[in-house]
Protein backbone atom coordinates (compact mmCIF):
# COMPACT_ATOMS: atom_id res chain seq x y z
CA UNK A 1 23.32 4.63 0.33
CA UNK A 2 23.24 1.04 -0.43
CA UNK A 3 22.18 -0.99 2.81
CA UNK A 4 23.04 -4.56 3.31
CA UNK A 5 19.45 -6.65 2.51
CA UNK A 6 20.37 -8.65 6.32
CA UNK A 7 20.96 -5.34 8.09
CA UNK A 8 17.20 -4.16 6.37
CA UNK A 9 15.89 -7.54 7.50
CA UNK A 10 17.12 -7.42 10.88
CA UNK A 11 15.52 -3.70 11.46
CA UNK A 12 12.23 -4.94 10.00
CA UNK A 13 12.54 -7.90 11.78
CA UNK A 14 13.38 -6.25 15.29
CA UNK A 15 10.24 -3.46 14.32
CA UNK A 16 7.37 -6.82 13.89
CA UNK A 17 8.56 -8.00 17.16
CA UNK A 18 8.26 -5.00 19.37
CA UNK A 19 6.54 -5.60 23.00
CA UNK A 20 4.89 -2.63 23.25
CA UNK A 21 3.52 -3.36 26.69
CA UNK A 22 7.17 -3.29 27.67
CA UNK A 23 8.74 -0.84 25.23
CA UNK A 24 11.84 -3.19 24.55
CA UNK A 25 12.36 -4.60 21.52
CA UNK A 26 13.99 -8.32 20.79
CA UNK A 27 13.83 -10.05 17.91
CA UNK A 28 12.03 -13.34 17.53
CA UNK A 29 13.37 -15.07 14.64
CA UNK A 30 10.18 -17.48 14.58
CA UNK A 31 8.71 -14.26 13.03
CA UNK A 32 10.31 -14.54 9.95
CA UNK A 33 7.56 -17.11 8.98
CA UNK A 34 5.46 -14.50 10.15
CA UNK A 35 2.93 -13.53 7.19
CA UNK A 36 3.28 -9.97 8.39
CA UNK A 37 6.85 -10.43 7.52
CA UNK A 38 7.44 -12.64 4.87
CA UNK A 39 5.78 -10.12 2.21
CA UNK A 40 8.99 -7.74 3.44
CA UNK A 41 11.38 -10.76 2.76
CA UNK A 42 9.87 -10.50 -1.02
CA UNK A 43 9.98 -6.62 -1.00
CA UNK A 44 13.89 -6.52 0.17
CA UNK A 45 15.07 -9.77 -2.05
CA UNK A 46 13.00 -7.27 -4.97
CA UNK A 47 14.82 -4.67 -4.62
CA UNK A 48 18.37 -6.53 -3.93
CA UNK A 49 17.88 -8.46 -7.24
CA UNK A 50 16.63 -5.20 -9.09
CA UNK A 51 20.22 -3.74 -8.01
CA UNK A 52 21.98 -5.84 -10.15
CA UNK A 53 21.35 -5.96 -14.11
CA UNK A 54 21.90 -9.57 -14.59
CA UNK A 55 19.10 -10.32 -11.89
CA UNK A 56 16.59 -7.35 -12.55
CA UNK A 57 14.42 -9.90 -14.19
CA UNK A 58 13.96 -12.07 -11.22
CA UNK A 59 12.92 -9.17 -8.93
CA UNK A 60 10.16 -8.64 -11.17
CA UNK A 61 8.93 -11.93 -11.01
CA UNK A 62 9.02 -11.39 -7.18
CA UNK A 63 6.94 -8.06 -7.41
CA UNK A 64 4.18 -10.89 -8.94
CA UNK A 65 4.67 -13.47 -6.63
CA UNK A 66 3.77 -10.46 -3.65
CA UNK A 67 0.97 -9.33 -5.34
CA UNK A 68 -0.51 -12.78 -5.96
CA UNK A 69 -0.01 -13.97 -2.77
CA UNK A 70 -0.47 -11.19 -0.39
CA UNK A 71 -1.98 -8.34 -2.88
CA UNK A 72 0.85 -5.73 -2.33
CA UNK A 73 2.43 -4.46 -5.16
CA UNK A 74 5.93 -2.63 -4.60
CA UNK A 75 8.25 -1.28 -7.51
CA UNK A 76 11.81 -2.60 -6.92
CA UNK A 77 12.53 0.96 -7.76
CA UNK A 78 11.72 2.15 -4.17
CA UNK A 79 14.48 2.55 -1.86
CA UNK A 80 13.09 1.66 1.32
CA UNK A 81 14.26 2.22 5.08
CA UNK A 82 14.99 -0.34 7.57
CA UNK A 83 12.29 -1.03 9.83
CA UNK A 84 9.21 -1.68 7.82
CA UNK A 85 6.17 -2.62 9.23
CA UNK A 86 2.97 -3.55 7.55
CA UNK A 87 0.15 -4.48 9.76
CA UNK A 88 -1.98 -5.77 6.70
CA UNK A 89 -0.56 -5.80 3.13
CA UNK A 90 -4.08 -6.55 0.87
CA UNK A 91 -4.48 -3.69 -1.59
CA UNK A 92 -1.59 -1.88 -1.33
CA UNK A 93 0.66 -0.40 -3.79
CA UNK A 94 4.04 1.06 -3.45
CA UNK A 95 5.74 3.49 -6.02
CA UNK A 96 7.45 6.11 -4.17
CA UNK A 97 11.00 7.23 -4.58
CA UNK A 98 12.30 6.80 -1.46
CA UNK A 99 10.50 5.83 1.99
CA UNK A 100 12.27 5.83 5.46
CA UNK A 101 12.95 4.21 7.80
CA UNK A 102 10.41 2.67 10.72
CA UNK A 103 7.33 3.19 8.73
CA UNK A 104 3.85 1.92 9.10
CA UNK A 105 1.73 1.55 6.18
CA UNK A 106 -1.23 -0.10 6.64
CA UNK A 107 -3.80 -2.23 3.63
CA UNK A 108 -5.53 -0.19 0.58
CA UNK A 109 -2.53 2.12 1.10
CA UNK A 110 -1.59 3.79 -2.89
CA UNK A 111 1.76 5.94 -2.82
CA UNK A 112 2.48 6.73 -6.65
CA UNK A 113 1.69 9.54 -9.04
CA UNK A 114 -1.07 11.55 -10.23
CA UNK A 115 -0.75 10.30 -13.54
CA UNK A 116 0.24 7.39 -15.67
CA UNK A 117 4.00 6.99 -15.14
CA UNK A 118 5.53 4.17 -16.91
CA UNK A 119 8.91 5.31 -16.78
CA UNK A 120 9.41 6.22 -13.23
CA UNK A 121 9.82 10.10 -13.44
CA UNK A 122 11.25 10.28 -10.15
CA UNK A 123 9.76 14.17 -9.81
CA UNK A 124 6.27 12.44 -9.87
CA UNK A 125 6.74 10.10 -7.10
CA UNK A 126 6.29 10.56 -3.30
CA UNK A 127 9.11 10.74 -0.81
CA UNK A 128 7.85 9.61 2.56
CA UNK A 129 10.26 10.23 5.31
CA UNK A 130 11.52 8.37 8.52
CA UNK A 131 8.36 7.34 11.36
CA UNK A 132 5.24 8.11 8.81
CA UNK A 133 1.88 6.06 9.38
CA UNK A 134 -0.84 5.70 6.50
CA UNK A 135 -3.54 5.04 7.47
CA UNK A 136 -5.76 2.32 5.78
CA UNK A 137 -6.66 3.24 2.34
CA UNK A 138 -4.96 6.31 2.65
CA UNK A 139 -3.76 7.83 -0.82
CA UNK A 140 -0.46 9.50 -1.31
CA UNK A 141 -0.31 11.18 -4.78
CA UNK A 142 2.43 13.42 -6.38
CA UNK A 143 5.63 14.39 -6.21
CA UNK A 144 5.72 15.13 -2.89
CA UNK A 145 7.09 14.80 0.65
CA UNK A 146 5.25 13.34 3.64
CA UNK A 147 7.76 14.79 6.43
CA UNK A 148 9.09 12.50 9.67
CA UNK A 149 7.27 11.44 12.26
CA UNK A 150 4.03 12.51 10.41
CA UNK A 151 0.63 10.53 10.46
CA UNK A 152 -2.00 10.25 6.91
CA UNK A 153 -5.30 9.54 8.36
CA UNK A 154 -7.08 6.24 7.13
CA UNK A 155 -8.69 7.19 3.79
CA UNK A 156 -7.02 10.64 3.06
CA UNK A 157 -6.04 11.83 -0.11
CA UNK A 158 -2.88 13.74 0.35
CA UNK A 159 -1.97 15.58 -2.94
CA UNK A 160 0.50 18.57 -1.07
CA UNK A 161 3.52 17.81 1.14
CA UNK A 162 3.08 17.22 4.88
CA UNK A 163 5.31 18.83 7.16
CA UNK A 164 6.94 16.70 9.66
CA UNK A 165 5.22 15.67 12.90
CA UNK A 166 1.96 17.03 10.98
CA UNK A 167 -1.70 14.77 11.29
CA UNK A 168 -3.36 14.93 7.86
CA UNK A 169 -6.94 14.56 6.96
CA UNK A 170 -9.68 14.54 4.42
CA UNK A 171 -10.34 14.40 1.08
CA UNK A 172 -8.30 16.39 0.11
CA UNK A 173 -6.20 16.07 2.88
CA UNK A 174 -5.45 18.97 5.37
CA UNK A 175 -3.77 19.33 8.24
CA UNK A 176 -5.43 18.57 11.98
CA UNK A 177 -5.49 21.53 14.31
């Protein structure tokens, strides 16, 4: 399903300015200055522009324009959920299929393949569902599916689907007890 780019921006928005003290959220539309959110901005106008075949070009030049200013590299190919929220961007690269909505990924974060994949072979590429957090540096490898609500511990390989509401850990990553 095709999601308006404002409607995305207005969930990502609303998920950056959370009071958690108070567990209400209102948006504060100072944030979108914000340099928590602005790499977002670049990530959504990416993918809006890679929609369209006359302006695929230009959401390529955004991917570059992300990763030289705040060293996070995401593939316009990614469908991505409303909600995003990326405490740190530096280091992180994005090539998953599909990723939910209200997730947290955090820097040094790789979701992508096990192998070179030039062409986007969608069967190599993660899905990661709705309310997932990866850890720093976490790794997310595969064609495979890191289920809702679950949590990738910081610098965890995860090379096997995670059920949902699962904690994973370790190199190779299992599941906490």
């Amino acid at each position: 399903m095709k999601m308006n780019i404002f409607h995305l921006l207005r969930q990502d928005l609303v998920r950056l300015s959370e009071d958690y003290e108070q567990k209400t959220a209102s948006v504060q539309y100072w944030k979108i200055i914000h340099p928590r959110f602005f790499p977002v901005i670049l990530i959504r106008l990416s993918r809006f522009f890679y929609q369209s075949v006359w302006l695929r070009p230009l959401s390529y030049i955004l991917v570059w324009v992300n990763l030289i200013i705040f060293g996070i590299e995401v593939t316009p190919r990614c469908s991505i959920g409303g909600g995003l929220f990326l405490p740190h961007t530096s280091g992180t690269v994005i090539g998953a299929v599909r990723i939910g909505e209200n997730v947290t990924i955090f820097q040094g974060v790789t979701i992508g393949t096990r192998h070179a994949d030039l062409h986007f072979n969608i069967s190599n590429r993660p899905v990661i569902e709705d309310g997932v957090m990866l850890g720093a540096g976490s790794k997310v490898l595969g064609g495979i599916t890191v289920g809702a609500g679950a949590s990738v511990a910081s610098n965890s390989l995860v090379i096997d689907s995670v059920p949902a509401g699962a904690t994973v850990i370790g190199v190779p990553a299992s599941i906490k007890v």
